[in-house]
N, C-alpha and C. Protein backbone atom coordinates (compact mmCIF):
# COMPACT_ATOMS: atom_id res chain seq x y z
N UNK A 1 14.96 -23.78 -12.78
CA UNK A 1 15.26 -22.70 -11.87
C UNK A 1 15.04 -23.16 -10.44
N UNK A 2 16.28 -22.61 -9.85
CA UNK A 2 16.10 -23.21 -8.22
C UNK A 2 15.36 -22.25 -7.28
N UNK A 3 14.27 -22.70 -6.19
CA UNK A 3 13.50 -22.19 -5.62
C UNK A 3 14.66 -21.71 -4.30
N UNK A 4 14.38 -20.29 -4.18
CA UNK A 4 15.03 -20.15 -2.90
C UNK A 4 14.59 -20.49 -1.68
N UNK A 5 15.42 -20.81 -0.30
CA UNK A 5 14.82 -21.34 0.98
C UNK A 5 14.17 -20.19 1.32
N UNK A 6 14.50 -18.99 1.13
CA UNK A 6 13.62 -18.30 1.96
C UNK A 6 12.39 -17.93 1.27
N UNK A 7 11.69 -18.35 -0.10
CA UNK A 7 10.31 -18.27 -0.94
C UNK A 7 9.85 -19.77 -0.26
N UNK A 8 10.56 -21.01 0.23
CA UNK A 8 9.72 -22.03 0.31
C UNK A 8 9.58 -21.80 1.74
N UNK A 9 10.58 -21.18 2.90
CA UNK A 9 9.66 -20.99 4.02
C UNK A 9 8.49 -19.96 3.95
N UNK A 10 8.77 -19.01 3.20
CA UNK A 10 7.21 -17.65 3.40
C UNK A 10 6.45 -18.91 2.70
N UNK A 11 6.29 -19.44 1.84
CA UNK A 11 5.17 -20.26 1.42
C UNK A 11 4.44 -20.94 2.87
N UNK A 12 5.35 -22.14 2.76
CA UNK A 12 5.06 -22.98 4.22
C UNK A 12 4.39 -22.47 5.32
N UNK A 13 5.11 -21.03 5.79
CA UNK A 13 4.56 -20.01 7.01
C UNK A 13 2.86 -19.57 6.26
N UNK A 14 2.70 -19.30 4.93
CA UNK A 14 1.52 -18.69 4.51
C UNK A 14 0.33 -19.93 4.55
N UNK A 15 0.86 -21.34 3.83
CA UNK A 15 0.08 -22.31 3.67
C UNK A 15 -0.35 -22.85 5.35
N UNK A 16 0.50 -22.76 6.42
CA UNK A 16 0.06 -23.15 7.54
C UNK A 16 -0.38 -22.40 8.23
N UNK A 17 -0.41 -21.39 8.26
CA UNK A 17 -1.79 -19.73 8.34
C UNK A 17 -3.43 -20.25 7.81
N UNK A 18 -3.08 -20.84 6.51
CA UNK A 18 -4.77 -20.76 6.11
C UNK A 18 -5.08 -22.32 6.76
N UNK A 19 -4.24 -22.63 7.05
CA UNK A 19 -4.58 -24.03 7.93
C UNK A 19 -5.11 -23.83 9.49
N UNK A 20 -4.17 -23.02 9.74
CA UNK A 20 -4.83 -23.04 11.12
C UNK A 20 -5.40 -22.02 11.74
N UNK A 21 -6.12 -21.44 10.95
CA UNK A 21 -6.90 -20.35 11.32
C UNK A 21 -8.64 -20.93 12.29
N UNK A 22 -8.62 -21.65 12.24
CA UNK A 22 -9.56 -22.49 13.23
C UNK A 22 -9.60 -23.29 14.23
N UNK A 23 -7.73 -23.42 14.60
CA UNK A 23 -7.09 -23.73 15.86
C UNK A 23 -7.76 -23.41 17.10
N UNK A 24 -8.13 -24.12 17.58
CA UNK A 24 -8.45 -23.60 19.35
C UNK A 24 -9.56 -23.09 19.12
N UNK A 25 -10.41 -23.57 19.20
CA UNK A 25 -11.99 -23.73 19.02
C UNK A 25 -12.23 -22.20 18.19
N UNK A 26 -12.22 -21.83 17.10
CA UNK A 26 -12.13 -20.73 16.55
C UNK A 26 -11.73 -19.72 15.40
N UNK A 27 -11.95 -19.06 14.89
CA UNK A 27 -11.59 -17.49 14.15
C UNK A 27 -10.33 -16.89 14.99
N UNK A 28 -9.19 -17.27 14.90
CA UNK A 28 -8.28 -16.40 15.46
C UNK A 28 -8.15 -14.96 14.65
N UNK A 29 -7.26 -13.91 15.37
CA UNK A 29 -6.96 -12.86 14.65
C UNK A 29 -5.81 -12.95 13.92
N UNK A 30 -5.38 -12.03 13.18
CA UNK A 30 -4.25 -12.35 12.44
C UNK A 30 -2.91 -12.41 13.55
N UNK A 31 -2.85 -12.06 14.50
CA UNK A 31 -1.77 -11.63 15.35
C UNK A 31 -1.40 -13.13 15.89
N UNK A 32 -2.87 -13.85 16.14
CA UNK A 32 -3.06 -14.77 16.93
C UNK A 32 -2.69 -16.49 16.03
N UNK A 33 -3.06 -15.95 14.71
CA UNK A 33 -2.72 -16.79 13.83
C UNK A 33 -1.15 -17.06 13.69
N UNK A 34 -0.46 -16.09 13.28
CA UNK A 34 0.85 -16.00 13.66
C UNK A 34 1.43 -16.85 14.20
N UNK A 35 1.26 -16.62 15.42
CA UNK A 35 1.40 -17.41 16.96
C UNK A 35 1.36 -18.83 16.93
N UNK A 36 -0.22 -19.24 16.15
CA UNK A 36 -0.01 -20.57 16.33
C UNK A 36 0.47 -21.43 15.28
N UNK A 37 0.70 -20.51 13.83
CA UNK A 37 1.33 -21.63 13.06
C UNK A 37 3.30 -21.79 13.62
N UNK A 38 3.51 -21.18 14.79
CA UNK A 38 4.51 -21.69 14.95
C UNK A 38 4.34 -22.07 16.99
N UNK A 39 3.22 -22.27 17.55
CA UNK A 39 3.17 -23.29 18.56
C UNK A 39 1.89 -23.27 18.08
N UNK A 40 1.57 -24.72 17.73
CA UNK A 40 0.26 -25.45 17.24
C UNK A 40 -0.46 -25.49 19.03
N UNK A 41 0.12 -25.99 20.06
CA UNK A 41 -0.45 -26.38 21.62
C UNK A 41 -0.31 -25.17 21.58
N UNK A 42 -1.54 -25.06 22.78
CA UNK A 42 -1.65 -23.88 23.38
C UNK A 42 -0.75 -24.12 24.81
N UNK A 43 -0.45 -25.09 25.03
CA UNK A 43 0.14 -25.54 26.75
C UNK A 43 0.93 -26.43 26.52
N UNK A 44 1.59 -26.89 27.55
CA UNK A 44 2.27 -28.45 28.05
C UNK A 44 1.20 -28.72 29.26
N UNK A 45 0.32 -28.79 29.47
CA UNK A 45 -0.52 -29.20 30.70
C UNK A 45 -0.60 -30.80 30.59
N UNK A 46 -1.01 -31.86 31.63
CA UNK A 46 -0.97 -32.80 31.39
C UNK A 46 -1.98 -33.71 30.20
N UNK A 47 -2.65 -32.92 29.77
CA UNK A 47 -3.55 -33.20 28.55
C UNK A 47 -2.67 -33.40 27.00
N UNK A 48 -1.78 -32.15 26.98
CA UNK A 48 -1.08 -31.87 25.74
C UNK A 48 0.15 -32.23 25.91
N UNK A 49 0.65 -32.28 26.80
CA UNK A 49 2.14 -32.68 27.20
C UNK A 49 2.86 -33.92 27.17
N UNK A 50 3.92 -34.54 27.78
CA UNK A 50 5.13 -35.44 27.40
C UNK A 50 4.64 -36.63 28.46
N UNK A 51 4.09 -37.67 28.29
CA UNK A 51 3.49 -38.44 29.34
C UNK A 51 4.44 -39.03 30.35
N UNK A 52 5.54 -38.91 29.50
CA UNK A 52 7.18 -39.26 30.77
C UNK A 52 7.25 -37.90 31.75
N UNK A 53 6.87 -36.90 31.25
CA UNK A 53 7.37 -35.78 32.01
C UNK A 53 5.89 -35.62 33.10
N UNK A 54 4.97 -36.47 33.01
CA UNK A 54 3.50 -36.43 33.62
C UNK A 54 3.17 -37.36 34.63
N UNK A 55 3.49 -38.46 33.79
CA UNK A 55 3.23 -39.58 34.16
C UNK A 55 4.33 -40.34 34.63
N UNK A 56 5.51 -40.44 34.29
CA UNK A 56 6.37 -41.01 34.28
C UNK A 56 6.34 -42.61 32.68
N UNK A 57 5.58 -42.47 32.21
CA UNK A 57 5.22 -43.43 30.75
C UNK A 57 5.86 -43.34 29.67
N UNK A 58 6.39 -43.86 28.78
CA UNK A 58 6.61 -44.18 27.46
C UNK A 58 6.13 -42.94 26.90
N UNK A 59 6.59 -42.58 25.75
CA UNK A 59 5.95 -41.97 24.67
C UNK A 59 5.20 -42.57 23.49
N UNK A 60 4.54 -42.33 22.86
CA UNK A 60 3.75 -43.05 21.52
C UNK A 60 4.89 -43.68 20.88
N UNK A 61 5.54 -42.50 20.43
CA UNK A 61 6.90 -43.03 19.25
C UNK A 61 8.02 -44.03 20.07
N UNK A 62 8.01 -44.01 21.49
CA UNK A 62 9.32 -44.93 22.39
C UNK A 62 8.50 -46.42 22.11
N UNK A 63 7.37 -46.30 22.19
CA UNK A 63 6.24 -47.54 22.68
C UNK A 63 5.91 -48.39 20.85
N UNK A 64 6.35 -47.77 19.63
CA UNK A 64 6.46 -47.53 18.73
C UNK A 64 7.83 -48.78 18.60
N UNK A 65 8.85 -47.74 18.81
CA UNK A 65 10.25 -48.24 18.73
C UNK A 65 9.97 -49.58 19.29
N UNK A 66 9.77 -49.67 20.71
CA UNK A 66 10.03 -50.97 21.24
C UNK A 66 9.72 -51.83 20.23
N UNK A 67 8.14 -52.07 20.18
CA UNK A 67 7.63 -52.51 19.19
C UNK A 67 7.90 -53.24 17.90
N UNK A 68 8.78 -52.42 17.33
CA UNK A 68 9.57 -52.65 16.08
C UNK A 68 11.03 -53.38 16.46
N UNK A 69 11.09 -52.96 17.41
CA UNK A 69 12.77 -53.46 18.21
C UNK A 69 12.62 -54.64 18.71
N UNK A 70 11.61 -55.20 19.09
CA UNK A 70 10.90 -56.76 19.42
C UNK A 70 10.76 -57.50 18.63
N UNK A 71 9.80 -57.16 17.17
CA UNK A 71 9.76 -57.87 16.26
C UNK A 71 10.48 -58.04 15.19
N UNK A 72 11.73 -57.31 15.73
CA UNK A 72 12.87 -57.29 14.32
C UNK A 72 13.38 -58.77 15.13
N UNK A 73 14.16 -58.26 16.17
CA UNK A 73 14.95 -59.30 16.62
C UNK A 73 14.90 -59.70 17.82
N UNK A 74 14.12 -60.86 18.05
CA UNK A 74 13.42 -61.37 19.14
C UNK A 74 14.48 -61.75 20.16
N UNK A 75 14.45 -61.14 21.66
CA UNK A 75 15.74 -61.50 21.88
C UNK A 75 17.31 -61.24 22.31
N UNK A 76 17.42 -60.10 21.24
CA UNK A 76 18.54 -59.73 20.83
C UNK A 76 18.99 -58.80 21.97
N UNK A 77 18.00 -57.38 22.27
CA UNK A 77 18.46 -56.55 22.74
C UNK A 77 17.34 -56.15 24.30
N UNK A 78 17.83 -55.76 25.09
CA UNK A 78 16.37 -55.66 26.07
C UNK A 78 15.47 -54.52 25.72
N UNK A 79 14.55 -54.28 25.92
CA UNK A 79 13.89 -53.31 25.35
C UNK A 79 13.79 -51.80 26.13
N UNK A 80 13.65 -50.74 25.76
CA UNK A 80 14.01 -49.63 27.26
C UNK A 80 12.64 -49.16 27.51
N UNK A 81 13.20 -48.82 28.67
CA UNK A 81 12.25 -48.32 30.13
C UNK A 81 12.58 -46.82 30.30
N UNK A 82 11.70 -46.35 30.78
CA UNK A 82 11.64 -44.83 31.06
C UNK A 82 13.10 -44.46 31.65
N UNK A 83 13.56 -45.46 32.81
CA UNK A 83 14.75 -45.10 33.67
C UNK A 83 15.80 -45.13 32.47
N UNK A 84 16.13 -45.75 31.11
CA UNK A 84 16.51 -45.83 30.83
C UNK A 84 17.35 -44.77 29.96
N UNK A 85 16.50 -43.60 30.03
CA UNK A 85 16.99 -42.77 29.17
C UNK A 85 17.45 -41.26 29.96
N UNK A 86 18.63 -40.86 29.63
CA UNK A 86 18.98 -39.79 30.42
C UNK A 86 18.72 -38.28 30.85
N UNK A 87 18.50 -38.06 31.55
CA UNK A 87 17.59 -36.73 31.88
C UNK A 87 18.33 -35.46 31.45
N UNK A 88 18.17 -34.69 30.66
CA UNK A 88 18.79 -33.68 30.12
C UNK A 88 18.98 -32.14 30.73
N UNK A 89 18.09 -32.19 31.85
CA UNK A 89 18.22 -31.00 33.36
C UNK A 89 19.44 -31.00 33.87
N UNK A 90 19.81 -32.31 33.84
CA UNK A 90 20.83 -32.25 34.92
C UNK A 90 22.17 -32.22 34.43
């Protein structure tokens, strides 16, 4: 018997409720729980946020890629830079 999508999202939404009910130093309320199983950050401040959009830096996962993109094929391709990627504002 096939599980319907909408029994495996109420699951998912219920199982990440009893997960994060201690989010953000705390006992949230149920209202509040809500809330954060669908924004885990409380902010984009420069603590929680996009270190390109902060800093102007790499991301974990870009710094990641390179990484893997170096040691595949030494060489091959140049590796990218922040300027390199296109700004989606504009």
């Amino acid at each position: 018997m096939k599980i319907s999508k909408r029994a495996i999202r109420r699951h998912h939404y219920e199982r990440l409720k009893k997960k994060r009910q201690n989010y953000w130093r705390g006992i949230l309320s149920a209202e509040r729980v809500g809330f954060v199983v669908n924004t885990p950050h409380p902010c984009s401040c420069y603590l929680c946020g996009n270190p390109r959009k902060h800093f102007g830096e790499l991301t974990i996962q870009e710094i990641r890629q390179n990484k893997k993109e170096a040691s595949q094929c030494a060489g091959c391709l140049p590796l990218r830079k922040v300027g390199d990627y296109q700004d989606v504002t504009q």
